[in-house]
N, C-alpha and C. Protein backbone atom coordinates (compact mmCIF):
# COMPACT_ATOMS: atom_id res chain seq x y z
N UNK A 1 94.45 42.32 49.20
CA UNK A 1 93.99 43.04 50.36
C UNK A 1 92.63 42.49 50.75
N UNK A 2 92.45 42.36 51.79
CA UNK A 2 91.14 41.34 52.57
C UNK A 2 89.84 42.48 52.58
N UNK A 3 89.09 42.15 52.57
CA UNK A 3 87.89 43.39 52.60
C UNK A 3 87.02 42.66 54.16
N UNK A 4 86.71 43.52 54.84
CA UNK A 4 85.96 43.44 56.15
C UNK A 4 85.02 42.47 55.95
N UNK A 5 84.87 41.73 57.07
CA UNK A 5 83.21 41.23 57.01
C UNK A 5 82.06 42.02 56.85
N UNK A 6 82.50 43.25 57.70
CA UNK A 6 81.23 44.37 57.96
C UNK A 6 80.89 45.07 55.95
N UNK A 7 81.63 45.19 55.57
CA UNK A 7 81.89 45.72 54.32
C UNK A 7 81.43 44.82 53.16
N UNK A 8 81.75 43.27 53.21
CA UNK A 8 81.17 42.50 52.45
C UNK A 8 79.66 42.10 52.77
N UNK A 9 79.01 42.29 53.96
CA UNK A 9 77.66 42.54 53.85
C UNK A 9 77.19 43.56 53.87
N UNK A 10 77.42 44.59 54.06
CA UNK A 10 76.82 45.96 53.02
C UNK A 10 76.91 45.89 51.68
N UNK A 11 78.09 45.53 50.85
CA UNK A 11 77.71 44.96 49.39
C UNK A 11 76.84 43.93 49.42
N UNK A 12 76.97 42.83 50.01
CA UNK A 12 75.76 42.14 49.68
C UNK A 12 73.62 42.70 49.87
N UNK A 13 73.92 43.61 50.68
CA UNK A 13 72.67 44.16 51.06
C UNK A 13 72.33 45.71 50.20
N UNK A 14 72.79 45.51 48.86
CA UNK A 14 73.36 47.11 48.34
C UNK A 14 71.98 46.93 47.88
N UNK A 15 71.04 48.07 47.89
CA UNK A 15 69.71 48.43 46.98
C UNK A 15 69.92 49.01 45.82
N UNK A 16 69.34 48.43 44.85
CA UNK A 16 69.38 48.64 43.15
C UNK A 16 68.94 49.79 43.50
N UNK A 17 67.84 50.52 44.16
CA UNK A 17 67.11 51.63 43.79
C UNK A 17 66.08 50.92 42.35
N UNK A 18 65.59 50.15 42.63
CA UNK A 18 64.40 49.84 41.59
C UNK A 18 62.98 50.00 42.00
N UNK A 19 62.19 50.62 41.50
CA UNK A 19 60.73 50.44 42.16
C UNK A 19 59.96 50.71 40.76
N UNK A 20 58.73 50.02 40.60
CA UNK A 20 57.89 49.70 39.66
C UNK A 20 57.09 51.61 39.42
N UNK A 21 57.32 52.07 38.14
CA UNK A 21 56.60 53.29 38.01
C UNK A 21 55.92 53.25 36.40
N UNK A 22 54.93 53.59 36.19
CA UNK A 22 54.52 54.21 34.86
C UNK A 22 54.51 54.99 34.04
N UNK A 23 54.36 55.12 32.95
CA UNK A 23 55.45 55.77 32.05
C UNK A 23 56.71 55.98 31.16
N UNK A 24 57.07 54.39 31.65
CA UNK A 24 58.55 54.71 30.90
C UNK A 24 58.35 53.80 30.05
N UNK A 25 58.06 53.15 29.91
CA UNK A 25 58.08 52.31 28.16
C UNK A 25 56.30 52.88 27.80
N UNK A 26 56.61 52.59 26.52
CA UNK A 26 55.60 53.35 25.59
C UNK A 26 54.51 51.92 25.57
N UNK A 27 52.96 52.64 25.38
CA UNK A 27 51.86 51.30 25.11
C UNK A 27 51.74 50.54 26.60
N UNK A 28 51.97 51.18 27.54
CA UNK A 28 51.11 50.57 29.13
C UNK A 28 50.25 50.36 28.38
N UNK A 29 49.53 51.71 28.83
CA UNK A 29 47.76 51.76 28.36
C UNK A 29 46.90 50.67 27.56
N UNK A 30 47.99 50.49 26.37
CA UNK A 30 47.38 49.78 25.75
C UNK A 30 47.57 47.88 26.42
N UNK A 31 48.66 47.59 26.89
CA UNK A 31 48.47 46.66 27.95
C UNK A 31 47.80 46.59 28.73
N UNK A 32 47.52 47.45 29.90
CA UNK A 32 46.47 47.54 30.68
C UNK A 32 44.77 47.30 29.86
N UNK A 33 44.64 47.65 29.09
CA UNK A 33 43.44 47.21 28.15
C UNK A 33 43.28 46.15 28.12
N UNK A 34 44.43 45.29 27.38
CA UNK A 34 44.38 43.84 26.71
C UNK A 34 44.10 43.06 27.95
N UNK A 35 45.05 43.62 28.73
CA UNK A 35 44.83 42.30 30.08
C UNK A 35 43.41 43.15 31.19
N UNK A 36 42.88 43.51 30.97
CA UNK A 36 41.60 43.78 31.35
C UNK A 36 40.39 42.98 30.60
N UNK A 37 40.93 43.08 29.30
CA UNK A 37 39.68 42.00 28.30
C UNK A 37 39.90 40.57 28.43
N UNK A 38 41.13 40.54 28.76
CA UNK A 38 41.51 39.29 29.04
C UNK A 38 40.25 38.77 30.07
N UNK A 39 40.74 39.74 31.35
CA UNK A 39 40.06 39.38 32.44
C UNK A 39 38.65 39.28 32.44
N UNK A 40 37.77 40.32 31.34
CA UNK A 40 36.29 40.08 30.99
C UNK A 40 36.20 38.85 30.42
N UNK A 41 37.34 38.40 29.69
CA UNK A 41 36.36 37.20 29.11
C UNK A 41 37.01 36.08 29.41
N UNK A 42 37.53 36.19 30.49
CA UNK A 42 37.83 34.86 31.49
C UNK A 42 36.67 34.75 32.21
N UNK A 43 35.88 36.42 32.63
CA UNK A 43 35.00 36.09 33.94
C UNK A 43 33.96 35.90 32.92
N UNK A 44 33.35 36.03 31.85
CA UNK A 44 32.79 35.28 30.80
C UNK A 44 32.90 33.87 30.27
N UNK A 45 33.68 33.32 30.50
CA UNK A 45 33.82 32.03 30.11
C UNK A 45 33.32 31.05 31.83
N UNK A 46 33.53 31.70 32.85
CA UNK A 46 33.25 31.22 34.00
C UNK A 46 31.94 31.42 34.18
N UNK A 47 31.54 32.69 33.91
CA UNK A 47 29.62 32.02 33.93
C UNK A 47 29.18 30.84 32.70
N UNK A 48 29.64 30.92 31.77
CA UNK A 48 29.39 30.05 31.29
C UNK A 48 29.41 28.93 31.73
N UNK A 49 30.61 28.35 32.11
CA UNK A 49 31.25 27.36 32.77
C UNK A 49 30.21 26.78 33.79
N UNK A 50 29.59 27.89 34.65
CA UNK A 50 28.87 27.51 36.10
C UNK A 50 27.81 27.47 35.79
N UNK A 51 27.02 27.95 34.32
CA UNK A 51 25.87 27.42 34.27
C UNK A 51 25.76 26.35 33.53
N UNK A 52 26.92 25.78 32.78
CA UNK A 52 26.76 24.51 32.43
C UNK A 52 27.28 23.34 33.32
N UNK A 53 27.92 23.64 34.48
CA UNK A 53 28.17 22.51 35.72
C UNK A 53 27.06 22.94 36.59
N UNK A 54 25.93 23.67 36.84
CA UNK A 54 24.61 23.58 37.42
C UNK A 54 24.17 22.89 36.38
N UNK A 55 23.87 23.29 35.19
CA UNK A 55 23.12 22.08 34.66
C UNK A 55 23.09 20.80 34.60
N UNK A 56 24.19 20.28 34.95
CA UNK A 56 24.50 19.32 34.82
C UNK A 56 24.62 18.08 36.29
N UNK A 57 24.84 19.36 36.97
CA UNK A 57 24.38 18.47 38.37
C UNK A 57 22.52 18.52 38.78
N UNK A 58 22.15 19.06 38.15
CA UNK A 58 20.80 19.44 38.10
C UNK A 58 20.14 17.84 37.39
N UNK A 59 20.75 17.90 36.28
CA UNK A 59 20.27 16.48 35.45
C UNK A 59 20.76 15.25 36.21
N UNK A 60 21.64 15.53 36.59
CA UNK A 60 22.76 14.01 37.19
C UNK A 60 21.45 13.91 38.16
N UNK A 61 21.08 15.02 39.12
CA UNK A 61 20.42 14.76 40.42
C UNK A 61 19.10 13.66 39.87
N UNK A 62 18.21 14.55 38.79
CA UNK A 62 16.52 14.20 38.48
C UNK A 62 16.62 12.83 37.90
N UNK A 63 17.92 12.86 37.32
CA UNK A 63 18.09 11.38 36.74
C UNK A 63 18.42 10.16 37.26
N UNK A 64 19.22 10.37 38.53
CA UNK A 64 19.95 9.46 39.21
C UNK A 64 21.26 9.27 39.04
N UNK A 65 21.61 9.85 37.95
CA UNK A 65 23.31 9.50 37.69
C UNK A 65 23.92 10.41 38.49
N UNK A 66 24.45 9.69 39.35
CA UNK A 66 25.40 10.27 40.70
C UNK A 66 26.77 10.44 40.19
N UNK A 67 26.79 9.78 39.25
CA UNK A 67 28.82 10.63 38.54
C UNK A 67 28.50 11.83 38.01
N UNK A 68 26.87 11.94 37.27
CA UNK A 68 27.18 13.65 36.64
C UNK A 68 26.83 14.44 37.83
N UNK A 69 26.10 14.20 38.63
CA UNK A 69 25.55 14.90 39.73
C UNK A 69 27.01 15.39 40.06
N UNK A 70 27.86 14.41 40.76
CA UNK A 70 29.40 14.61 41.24
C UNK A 70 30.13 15.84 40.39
N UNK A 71 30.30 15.24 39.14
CA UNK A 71 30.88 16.52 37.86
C UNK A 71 30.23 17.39 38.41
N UNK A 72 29.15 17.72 38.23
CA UNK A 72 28.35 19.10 38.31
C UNK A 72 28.55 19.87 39.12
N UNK A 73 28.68 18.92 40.64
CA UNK A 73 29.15 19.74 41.88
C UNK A 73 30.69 20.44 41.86
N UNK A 74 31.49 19.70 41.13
CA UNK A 74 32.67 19.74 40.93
C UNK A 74 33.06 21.10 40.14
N UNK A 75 32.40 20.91 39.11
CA UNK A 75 32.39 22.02 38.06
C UNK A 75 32.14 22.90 38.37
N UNK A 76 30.90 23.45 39.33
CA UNK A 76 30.25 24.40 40.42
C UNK A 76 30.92 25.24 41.11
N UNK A 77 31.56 24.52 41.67
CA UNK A 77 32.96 24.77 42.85
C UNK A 77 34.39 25.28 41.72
N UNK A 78 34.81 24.59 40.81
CA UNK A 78 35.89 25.05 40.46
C UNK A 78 35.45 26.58 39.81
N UNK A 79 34.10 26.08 38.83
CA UNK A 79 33.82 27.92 38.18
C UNK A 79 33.58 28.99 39.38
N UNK A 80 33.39 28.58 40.69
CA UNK A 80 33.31 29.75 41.66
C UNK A 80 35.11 29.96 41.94
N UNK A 81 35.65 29.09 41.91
CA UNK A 81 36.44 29.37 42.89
C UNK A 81 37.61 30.23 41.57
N UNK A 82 37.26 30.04 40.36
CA UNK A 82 37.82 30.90 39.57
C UNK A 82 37.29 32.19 39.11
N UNK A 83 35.67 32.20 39.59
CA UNK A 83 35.34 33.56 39.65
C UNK A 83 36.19 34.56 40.71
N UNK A 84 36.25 33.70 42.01
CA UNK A 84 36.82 34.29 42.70
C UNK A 84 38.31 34.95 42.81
N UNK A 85 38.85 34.13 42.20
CA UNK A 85 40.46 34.10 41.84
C UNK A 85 40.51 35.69 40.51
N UNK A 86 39.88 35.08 39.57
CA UNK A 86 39.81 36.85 38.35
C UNK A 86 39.14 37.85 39.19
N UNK A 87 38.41 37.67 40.05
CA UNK A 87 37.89 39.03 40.66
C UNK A 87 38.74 39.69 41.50
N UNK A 88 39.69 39.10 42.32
CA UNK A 88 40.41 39.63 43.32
C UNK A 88 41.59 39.28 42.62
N UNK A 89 42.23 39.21 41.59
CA UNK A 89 43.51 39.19 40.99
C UNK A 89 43.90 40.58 41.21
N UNK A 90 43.36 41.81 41.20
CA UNK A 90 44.21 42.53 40.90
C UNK A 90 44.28 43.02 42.58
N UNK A 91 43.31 42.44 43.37
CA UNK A 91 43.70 42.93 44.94
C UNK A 91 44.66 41.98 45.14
N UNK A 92 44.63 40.64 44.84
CA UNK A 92 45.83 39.75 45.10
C UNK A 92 47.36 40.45 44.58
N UNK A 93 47.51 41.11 43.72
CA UNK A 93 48.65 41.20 43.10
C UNK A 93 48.79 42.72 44.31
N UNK A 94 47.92 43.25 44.31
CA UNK A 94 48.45 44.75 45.16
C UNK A 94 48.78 44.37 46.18
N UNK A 95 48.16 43.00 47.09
CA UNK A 95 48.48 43.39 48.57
C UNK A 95 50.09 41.93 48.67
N UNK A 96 50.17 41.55 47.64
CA UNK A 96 51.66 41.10 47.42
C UNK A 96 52.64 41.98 47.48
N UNK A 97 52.30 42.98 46.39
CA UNK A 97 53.23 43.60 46.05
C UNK A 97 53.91 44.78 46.89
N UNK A 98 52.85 44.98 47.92
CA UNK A 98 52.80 45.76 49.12
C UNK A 98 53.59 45.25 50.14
N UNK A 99 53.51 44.10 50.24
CA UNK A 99 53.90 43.04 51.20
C UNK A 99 55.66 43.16 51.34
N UNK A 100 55.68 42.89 49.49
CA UNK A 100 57.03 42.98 49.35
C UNK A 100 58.08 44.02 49.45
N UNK A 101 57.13 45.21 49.05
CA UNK A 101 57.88 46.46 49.16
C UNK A 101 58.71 46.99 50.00
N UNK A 102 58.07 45.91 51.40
CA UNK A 102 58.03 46.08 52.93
C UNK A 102 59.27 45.80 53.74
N UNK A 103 60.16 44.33 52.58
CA UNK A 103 60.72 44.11 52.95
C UNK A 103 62.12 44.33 52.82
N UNK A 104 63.09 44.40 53.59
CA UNK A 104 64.16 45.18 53.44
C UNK A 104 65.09 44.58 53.69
């Protein structure tokens, strides 16, 4: 027996009924922790990071060596642009996830 066109894309378009909630497996909390320390000492390792690629373009400059100068700038830029990235991770992930919710 043939099944409709109209009918085989409503099965294909069928909603699980899934949506992301808290509470149901045990130890969130304690996830939410870990990957929070995570995130402190990523944004810890990035100051580090940016004050040792300022230093270093700092020396490249007084010295003349234009490859560390280069590194330094380099290093500068990537430790910002990963400060930036751990700081807004968790607005990045909300306004995704928002995005997606959206779509139907």
């Amino acid at each position: 027996m043939s099944v409709p066109l109209a009918d085989r894309v409503i099965q294909l378009a069928y909603d699980p009924g899934i949506s992301p909630k808290g509470g149901g497996l045990p130890g969130l909390s304690v996830l939410k922790n870990v990957v929070n320390s995570i995130n402190l000492f990523g944004i810890i390792a990035v100051v580090g990071a940016l004050a040792v690629s300022l230093g270093v373009w700092a020396w490249g400059h007084h010295t003349g060596g234009h490859q560390a100068e280069a590194n330094g700038k380099k290093g500068a830029v990537v430790a910002a642009g990963a400060a930036l990235g751990l700081g807004a991770a968790n607005g990045i992930v909300a306004f995704f996830s928002g995005l997606g919710s959206q779509v139907q």
